[in-house]
C-alpha atoms as a PDB file:
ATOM      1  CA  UNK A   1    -142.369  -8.843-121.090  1.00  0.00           C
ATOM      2  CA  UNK A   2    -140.630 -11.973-119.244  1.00  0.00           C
ATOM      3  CA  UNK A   3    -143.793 -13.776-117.235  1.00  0.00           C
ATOM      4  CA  UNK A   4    -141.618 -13.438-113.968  1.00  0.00           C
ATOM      5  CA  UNK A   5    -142.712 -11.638-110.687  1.00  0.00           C
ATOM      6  CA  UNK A   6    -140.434  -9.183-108.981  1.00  0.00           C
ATOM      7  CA  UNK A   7    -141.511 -10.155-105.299  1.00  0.00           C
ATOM      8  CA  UNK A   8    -142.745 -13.466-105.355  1.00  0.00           C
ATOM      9  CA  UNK A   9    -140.561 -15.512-108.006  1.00  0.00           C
ATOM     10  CA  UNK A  10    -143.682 -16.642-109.584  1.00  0.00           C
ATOM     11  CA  UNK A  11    -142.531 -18.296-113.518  1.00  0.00           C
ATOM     12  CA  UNK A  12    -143.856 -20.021-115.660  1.00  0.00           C
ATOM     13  CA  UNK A  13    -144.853 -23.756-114.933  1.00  0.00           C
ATOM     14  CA  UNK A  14    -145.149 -26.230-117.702  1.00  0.00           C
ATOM     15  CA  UNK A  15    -147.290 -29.493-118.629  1.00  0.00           C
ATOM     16  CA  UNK A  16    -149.047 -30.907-121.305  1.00  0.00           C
ATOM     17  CA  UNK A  17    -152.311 -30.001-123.649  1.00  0.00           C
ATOM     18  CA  UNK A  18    -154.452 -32.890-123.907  1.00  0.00           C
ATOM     19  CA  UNK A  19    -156.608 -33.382-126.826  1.00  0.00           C
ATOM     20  CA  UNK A  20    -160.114 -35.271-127.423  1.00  0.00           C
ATOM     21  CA  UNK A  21    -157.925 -37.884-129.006  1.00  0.00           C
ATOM     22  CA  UNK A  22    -155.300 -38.017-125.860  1.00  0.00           C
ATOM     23  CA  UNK A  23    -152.582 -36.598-127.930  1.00  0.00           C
ATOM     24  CA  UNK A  24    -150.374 -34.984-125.601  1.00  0.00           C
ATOM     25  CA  UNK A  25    -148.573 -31.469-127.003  1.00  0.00           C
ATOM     26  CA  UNK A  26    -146.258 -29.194-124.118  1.00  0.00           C
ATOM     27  CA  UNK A  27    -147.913 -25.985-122.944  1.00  0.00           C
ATOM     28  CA  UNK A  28    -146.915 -23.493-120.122  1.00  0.00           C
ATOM     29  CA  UNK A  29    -148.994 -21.905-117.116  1.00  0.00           C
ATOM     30  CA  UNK A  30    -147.961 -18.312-117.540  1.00  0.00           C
ATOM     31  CA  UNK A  31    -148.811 -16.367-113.740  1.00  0.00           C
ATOM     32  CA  UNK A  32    -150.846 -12.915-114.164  1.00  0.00           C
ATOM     33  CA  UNK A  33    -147.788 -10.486-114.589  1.00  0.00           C
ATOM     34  CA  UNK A  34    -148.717  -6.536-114.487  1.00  0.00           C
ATOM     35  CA  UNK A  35    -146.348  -3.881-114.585  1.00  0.00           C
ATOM     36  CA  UNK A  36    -147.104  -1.241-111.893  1.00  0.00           C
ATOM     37  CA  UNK A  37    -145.724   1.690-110.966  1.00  0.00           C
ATOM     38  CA  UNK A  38    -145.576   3.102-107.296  1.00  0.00           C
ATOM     39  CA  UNK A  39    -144.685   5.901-105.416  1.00  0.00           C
ATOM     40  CA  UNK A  40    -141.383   5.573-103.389  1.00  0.00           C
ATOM     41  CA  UNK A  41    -141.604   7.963-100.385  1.00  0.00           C
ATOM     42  CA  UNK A  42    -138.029   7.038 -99.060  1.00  0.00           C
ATOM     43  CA  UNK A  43    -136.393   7.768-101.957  1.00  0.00           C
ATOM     44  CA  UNK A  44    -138.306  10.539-103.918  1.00  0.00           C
ATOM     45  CA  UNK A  45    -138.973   8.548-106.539  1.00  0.00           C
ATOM     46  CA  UNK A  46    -141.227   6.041-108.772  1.00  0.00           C
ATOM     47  CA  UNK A  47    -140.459   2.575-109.381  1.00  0.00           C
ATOM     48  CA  UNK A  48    -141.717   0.559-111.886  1.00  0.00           C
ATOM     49  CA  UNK A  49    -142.095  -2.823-110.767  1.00  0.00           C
ATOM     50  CA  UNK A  50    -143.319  -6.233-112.649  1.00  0.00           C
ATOM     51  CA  UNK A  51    -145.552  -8.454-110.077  1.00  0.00           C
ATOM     52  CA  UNK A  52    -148.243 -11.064-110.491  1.00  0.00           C
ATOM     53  CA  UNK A  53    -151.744 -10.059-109.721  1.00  0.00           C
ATOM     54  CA  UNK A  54    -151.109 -12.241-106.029  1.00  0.00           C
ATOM     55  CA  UNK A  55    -148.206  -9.992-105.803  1.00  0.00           C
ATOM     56  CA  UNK A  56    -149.706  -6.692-106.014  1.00  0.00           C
ATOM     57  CA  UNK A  57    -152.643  -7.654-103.470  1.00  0.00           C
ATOM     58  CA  UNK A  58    -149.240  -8.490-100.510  1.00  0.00           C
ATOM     59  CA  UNK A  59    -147.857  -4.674-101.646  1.00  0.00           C
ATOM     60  CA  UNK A  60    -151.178  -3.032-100.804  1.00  0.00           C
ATOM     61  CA  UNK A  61    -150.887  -5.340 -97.597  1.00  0.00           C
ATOM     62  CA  UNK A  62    -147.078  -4.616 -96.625  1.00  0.00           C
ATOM     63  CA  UNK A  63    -146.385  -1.387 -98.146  1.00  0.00           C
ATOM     64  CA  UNK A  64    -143.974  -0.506-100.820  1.00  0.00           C
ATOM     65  CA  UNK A  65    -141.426   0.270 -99.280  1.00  0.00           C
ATOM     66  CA  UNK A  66    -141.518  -3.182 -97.519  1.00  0.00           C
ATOM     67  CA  UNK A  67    -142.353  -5.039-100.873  1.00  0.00           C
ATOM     68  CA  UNK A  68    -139.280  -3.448-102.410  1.00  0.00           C
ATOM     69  CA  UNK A  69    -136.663  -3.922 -99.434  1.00  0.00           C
ATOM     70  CA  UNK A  70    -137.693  -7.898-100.278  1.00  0.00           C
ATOM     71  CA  UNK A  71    -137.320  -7.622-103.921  1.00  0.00           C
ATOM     72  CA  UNK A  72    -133.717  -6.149-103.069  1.00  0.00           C
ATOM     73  CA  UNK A  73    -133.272  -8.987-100.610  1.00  0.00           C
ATOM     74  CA  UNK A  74    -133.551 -11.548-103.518  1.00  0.00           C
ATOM     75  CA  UNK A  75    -131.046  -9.774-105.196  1.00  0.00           C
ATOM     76  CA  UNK A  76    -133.193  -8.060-107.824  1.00  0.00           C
ATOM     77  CA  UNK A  77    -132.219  -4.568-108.890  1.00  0.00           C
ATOM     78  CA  UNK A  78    -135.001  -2.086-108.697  1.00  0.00           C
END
């Protein structure tokens, strides 16, 4: 599963690991992806949706049907 929210954008950020000896090695930040499914009243249908744990807290706030009209807005098919 790509570490890449549906709504928000959120990806992967990337720095360094630091050891006790200040060796520096690259790492990445991956966000809290989940793949949820919801109801779609307006269209009869589930969808299946990839969002970051931040990103499932603004659907319960918004509404699905809000959440997904923005994740089409961004050009993402759904």
């Amino acid at each position: 599963m790509c570490a890449h929210c549906q709504l928000t954008g959120a990806r992967p950020g990337f720095g360094n690991r630091i050891s006790h000896s200040h060796r520096r090695t690259s790492r990445r930040f991956d966000p809290n992806i989940q793949q949820k499914r919801y109801w779609l009243p307006g269209e009869g249908r589930y969808v299946r949706l990839t969002l970051s744990a931040r990103a499932i807290r603004t659907v319960d706030t918004i509404g699905v049907e809000a959440a997904v009209a923005r994740i089409r807005a961004r050009g993402v098919k759904v």
